[in-house]
Protein backbone atom coordinates (compact mmCIF):
# COMPACT_ATOMS: atom_id res chain seq x y z
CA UNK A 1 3.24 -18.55 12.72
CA UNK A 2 1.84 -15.33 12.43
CA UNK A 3 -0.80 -14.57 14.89
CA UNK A 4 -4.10 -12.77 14.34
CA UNK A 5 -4.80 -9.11 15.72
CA UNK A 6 -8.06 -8.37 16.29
CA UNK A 7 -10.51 -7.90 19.14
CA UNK A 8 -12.18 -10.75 20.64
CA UNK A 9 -16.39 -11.48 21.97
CA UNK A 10 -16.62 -12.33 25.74
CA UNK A 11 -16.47 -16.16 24.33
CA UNK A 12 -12.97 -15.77 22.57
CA UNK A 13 -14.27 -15.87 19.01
CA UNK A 14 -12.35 -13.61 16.64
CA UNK A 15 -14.65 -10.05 15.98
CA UNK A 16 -13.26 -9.05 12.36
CA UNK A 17 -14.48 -8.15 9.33
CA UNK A 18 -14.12 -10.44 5.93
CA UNK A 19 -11.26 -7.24 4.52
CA UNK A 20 -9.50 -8.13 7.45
CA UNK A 21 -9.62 -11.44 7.69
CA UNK A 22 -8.15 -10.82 3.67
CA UNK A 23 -5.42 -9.21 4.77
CA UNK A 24 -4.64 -11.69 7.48
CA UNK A 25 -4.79 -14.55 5.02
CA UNK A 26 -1.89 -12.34 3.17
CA UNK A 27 0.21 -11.16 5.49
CA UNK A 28 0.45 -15.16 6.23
CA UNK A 29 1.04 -16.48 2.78
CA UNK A 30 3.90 -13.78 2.84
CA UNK A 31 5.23 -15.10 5.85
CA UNK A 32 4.89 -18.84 5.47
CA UNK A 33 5.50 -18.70 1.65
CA UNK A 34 5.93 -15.19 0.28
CA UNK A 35 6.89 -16.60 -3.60
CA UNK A 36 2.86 -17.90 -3.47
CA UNK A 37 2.34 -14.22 -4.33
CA UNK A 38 3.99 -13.62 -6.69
CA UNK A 39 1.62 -15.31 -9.32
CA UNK A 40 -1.86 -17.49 -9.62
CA UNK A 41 -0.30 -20.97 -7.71
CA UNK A 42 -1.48 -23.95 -6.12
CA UNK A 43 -0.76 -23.44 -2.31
CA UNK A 44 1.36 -26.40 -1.37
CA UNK A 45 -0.92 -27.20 1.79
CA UNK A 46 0.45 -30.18 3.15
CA UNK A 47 3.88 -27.57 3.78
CA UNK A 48 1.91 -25.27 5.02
CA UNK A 49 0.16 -27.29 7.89
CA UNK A 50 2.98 -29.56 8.77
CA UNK A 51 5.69 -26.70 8.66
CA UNK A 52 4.26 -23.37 9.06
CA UNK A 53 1.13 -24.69 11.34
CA UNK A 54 3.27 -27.59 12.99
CA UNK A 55 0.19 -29.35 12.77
CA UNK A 56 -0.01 -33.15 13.20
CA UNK A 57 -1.95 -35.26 10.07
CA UNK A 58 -3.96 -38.18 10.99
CA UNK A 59 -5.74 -39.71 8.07
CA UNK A 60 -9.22 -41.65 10.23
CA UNK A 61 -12.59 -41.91 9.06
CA UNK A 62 -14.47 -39.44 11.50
CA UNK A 63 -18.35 -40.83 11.18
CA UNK A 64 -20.05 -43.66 10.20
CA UNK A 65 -22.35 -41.61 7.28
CA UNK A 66 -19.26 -39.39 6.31
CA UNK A 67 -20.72 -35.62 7.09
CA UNK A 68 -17.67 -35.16 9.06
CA UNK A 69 -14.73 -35.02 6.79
CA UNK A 70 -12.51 -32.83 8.94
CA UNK A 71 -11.37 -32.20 12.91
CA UNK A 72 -9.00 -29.91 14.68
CA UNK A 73 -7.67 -31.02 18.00
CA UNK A 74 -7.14 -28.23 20.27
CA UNK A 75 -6.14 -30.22 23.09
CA UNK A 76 -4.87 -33.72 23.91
CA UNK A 77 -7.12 -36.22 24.13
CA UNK A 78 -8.81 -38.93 23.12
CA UNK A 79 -11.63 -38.28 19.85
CA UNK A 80 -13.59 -41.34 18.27
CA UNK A 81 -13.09 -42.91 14.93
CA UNK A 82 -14.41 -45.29 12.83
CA UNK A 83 -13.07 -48.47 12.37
CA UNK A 84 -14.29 -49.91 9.09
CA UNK A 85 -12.95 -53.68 9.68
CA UNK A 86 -14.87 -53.77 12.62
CA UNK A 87 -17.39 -51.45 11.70
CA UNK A 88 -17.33 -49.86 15.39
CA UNK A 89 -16.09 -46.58 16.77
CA UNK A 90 -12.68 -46.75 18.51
CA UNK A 91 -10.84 -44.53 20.58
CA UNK A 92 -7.93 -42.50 19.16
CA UNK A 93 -5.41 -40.48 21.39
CA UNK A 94 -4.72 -37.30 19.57
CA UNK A 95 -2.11 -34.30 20.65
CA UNK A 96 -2.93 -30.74 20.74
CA UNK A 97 -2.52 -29.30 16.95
CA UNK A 98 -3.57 -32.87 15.18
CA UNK A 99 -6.11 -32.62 12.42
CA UNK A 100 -8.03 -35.47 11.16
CA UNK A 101 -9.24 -35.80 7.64
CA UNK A 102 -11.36 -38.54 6.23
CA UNK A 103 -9.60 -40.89 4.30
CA UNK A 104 -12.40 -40.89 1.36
CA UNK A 105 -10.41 -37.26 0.55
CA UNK A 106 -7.06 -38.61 -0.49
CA UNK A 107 -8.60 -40.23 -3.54
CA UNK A 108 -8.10 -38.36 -6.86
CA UNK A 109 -10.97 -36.98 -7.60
CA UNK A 110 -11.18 -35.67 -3.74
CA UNK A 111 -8.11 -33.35 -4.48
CA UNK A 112 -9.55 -30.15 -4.56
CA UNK A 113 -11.70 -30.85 -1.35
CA UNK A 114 -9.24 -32.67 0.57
CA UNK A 115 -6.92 -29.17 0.30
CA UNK A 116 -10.34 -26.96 1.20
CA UNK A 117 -10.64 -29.16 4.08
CA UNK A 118 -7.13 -29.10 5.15
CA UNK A 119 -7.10 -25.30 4.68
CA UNK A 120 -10.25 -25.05 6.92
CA UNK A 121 -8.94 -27.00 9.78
CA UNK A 122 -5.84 -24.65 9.67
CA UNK A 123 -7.33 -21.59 9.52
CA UNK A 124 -9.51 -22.65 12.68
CA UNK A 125 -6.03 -23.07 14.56
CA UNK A 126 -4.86 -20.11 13.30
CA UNK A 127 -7.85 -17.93 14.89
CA UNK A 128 -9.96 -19.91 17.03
CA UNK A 129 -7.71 -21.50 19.52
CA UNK A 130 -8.15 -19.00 22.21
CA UNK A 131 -12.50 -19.80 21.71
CA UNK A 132 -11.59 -23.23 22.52
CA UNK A 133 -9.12 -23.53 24.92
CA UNK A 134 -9.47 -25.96 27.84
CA UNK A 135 -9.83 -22.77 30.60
CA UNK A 136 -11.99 -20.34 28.67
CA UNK A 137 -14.72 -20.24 31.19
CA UNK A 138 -17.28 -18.80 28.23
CA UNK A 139 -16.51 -21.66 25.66
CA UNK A 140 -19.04 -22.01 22.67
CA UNK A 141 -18.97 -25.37 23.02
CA UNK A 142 -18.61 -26.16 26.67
CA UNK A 143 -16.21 -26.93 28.59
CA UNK A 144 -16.19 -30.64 27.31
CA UNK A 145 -16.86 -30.28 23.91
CA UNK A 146 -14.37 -27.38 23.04
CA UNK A 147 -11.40 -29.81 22.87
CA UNK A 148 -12.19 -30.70 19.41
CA UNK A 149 -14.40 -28.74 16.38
CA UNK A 150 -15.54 -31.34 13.38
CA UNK A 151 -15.83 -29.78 10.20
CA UNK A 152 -19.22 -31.13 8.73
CA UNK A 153 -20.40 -31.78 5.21
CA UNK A 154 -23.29 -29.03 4.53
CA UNK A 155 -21.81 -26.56 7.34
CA UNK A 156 -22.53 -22.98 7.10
CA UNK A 157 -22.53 -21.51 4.02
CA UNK A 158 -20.47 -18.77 4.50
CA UNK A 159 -21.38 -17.60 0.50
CA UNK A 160 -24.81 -16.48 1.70
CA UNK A 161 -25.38 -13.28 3.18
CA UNK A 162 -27.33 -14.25 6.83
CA UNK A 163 -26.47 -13.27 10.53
CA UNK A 164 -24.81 -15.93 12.12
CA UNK A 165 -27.19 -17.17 15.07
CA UNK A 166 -24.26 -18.29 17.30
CA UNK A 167 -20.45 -18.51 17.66
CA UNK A 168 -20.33 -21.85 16.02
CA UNK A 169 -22.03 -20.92 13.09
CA UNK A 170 -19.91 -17.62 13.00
CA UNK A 171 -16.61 -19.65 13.69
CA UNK A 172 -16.95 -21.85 10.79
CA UNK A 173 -18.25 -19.05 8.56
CA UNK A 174 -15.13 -17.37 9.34
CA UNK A 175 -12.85 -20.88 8.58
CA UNK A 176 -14.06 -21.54 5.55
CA UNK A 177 -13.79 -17.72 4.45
CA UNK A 178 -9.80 -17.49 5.38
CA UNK A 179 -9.28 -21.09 4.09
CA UNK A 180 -10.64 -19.01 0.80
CA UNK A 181 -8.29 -16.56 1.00
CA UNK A 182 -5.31 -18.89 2.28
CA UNK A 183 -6.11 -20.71 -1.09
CA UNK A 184 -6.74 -17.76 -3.22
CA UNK A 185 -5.03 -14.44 -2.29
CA UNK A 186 -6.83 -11.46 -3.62
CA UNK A 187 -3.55 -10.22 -4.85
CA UNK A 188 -3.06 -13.16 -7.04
CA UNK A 189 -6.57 -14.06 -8.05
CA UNK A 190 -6.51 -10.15 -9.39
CA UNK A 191 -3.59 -11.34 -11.38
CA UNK A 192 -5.43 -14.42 -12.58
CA UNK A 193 -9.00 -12.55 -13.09
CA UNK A 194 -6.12 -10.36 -15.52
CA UNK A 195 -4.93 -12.82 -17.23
CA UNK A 196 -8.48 -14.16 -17.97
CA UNK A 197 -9.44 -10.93 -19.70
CA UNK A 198 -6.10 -10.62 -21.28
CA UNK A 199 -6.61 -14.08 -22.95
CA UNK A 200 -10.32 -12.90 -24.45
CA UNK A 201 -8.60 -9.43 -25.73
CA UNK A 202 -10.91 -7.40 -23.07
CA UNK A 203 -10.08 -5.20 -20.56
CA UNK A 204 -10.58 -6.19 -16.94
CA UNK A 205 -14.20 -5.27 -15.38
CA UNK A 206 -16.56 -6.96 -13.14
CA UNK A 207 -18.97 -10.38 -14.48
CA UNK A 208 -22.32 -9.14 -14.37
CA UNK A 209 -25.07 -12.12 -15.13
CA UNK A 210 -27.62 -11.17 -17.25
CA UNK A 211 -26.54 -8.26 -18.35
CA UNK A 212 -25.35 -9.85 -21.81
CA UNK A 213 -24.59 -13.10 -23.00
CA UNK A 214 -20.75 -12.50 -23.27
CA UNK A 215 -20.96 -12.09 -19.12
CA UNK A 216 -23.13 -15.09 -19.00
CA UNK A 217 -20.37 -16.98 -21.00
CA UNK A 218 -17.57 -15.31 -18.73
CA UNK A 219 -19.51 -16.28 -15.66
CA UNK A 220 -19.58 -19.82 -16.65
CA UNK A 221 -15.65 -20.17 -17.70
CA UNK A 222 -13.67 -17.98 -14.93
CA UNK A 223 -14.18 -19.99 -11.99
CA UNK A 224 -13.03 -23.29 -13.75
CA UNK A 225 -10.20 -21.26 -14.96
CA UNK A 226 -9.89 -20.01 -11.40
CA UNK A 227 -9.89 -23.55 -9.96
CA UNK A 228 -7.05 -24.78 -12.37
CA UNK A 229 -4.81 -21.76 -11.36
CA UNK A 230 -4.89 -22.34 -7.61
CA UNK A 231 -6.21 -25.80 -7.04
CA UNK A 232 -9.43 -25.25 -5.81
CA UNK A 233 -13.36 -26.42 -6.58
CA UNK A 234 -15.02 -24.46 -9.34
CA UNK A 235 -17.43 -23.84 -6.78
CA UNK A 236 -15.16 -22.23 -4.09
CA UNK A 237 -13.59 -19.94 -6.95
CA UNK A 238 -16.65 -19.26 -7.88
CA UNK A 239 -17.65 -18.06 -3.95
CA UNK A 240 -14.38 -17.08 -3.42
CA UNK A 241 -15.11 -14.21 -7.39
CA UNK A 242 -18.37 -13.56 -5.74
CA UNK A 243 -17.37 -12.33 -2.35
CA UNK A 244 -14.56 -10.23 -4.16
CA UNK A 245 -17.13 -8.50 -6.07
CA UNK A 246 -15.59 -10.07 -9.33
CA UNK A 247 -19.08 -11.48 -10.39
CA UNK A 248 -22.14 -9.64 -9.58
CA UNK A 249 -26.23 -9.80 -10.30
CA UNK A 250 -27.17 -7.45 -12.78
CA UNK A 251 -29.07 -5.18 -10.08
CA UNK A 252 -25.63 -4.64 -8.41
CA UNK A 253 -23.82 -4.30 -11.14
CA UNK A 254 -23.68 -0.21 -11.43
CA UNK A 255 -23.26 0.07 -7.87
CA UNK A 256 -19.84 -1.96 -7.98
CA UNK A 257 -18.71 0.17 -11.08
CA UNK A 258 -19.04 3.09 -8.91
């Protein structure tokens, strides 16, 4: 497993910027499975976090109301499930590098969020085991609470723009960003936002909405063409285009050509 390089804040949360976090997420995919560069793919991610994380998979419904879909374990213990023939929470003794996912994701129509999720949890023991080990003294989430990190429906939008107002917010901002870029390299999604163009008889440029209907259109179609190539949600191609300066507002559209 290839381990991040980066400086670190007095609580042990990862200081790095979204390019390098980009080039982290490749310089793993080429070490776990360097043939998922070599075109637009679907990651296998059940490969990846069994074999390349050594993660353990335990499929448990985390909440009563479902908002927690997803949990790391970075240390042994014991975390509480849901039990739904007894409609009670029960104990559940999990080792160090187990991550729970919600049953509810293995159905079909789940796939695509099921792999986010997985991708999430994995990219949180990829960089944020140090912020949540059982002797870092300056824990985000205390000493007690730092053994596990849920993964909540509705958690930080890392699409938007905004400081983060604490290291949980900017820990998860930072998962969901790498389980992006784990999912769709930028070297590959270039290739796919290529073939795109290719198929339409254009040339390659950036999506700008509003600037003509033809964008508007284009706007609309890449990220579901996106999601089919690597296996994703329309919406998190659709973040993942934004971020990547792929598709831009019409005020920021020059500025990008330059």
């Amino acid at each position: 497993m290839l381990e991040l390089r980066t400086t670190y804040t007095l609580s042990q949360v990862p200081y790095i910027s979204y390019e390098a976090l980009d080039q982290y997420a490749e310089d793993v995919i080429r070490d776990a499975m360097p043939k998922a560069l070599c075109a637009p793919t679907a990651l296998d991610v059940g490969r990846f976090i069994e074999f390349y994380l050594n993660m353990q998979v335990e499929y448990k419904r985390l909440s009563y109301d479902r908002k927690i879909l997803g949990m790391t374990a970075f240390n042994t213990g014991i975390v509480q499930v849901f039990d739904d023939i007894s409609s009670q929470t029960m104990p559940l003794i999990v080792q160090e590098g187990t991550v729970i996912i919600d049953p509810l994701l293995t159905e079909k129509r789940n796939i695509a969020r099921r792999r986010f999720t997985f991708m999430h949890e994995g990219a949180h023991w990829l960089i944020h085991r140090p912020a949540f080990a059982e002797d870092n003294p300056f824990g985000s989430a205390g000493v007690y609470e730092n053994q596990y990190l849920a993964a909540k429906e509705g958690r930080i939008d890392y699409s938007r723009s905004q400081k983060e107002r604490n290291d949980i917010e900017r820990i998860e901002r930072q998962a969901d960003f790498l389980a992006s870029a784990l999912l769709m390299p930028k070297v590959t999604l270039r290739m796919a936002f290529r073939e795109f163009f290719k198929y339409y008889n254009e040339k390659p440029r950036a999506i700008v909405r509003g600037k003509s209907e033809m964008d508007d259109l284009f706007s609309a179609l890449i990220p579901e063409f996106v999601s089919g190539e690597f296996g994703v949600s329309k919406r998190a191609a659709l973040i993942r285009l934004e971020k990547l300066g792929g598709i831009v507002g019409k005020q920021n559209w020059r500025q990008f050509a330059n």
